[in-house]
Protein backbone atom coordinates (compact mmCIF):
# COMPACT_ATOMS: atom_id res chain seq x y z
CA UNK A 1 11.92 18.92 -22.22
CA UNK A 2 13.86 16.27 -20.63
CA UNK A 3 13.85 16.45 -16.40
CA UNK A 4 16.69 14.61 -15.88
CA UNK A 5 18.79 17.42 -17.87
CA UNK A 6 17.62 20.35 -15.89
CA UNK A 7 18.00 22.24 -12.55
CA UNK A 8 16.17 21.17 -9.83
CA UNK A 9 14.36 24.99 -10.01
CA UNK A 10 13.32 24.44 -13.35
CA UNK A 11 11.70 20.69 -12.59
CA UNK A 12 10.29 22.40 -9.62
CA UNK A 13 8.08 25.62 -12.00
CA UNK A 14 7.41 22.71 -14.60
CA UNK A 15 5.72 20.72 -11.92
CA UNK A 16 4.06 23.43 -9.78
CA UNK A 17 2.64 24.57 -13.76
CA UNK A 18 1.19 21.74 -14.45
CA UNK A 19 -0.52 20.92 -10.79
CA UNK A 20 -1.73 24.62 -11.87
CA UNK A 21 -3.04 23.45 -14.93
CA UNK A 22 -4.56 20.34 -13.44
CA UNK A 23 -6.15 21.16 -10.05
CA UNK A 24 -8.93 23.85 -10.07
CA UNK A 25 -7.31 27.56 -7.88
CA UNK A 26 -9.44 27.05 -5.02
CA UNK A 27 -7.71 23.52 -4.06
CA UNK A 28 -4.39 24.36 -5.08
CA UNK A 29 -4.71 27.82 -2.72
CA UNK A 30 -6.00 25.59 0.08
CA UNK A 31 -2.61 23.78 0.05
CA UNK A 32 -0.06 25.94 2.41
CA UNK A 33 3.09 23.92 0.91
CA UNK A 34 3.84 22.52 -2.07
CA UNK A 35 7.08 20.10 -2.15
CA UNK A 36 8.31 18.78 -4.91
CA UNK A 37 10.25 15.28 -4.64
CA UNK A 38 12.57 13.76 -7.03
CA UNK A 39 11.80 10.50 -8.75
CA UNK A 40 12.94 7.59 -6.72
CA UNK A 41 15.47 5.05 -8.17
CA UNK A 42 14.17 2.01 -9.25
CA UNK A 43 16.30 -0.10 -6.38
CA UNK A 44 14.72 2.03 -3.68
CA UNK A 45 10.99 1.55 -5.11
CA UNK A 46 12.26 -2.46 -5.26
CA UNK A 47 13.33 -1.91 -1.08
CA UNK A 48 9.74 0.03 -0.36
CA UNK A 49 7.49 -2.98 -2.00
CA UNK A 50 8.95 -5.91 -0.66
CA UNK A 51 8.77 -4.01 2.70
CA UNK A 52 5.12 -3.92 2.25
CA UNK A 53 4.98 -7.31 1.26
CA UNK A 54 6.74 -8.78 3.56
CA UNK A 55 4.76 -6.70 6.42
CA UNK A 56 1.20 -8.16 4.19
CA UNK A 57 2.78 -11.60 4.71
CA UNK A 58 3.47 -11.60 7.92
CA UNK A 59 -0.08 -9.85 8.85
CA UNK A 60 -1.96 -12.91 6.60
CA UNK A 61 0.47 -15.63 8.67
CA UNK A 62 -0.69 -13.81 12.16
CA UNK A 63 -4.12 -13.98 11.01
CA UNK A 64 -4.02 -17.31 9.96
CA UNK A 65 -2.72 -18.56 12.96
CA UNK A 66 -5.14 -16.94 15.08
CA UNK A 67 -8.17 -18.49 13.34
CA UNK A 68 -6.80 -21.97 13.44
CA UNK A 69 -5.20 -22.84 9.94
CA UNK A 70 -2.05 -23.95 9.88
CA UNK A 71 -0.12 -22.63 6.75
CA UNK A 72 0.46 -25.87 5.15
CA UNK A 73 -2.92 -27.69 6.76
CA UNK A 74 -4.10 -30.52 4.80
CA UNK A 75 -7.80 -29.74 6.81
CA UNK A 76 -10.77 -29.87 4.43
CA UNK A 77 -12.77 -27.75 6.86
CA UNK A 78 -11.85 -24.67 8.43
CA UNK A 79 -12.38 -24.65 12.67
CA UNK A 80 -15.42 -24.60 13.52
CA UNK A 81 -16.87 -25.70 10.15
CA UNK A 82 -19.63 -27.99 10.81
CA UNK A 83 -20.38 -30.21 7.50
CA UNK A 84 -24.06 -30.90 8.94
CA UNK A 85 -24.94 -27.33 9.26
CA UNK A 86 -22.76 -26.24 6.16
CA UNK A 87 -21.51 -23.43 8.25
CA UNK A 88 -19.11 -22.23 11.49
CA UNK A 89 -18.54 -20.31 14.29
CA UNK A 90 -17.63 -16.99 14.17
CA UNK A 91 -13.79 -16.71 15.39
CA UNK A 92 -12.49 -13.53 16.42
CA UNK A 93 -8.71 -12.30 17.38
CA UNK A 94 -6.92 -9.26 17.68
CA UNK A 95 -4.13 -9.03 15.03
């Protein structure tokens, strides 16, 4: 059966039936709604991901700058490194 060809009713028993099928009664019971969403495009999946990347990125460059690295630093230590001890200082920031 091909969803794109049918009713939005008839997507919506299919795929109530199979989470039926799938979960065991006692979870499915437990749930007091069950919504059923249509399949986003592929363009607004695209929108949602780089979104969340470009939130990642800009988390990673926050916490970068906060412990001292620069993003393009030629360093060969990180701050705090001490090549003597072979170890460094515990930085800490609130990102």
């Amino acid at each position: 059966m091909r969803m794109e060809n049918s009713g939005f009713a008839a997507i919506e028993r299919t795929v109530l039936k199979r989470l039926n099928q799938t979960l065991r009664p006692e979870l499915v019971a437990r749930i007091a709604e069950k919504i059923v969403f249509f399949q986003l495009s592929f363009d607004v999946q695209r929108q949602i991901y780089e979104a969340m990347i470009e939130k990642e990125r800009n988390r990673l460059e926050r916490l970068a700058l906060c412990n001292g690295h620069a993003r393009n630093s030629r360093k060969t230590h990180p701050p705090g490194f001490s090549p003597n001890f072979r170890l460094r200082k515990a930085i800490y920031c609130n990102v």
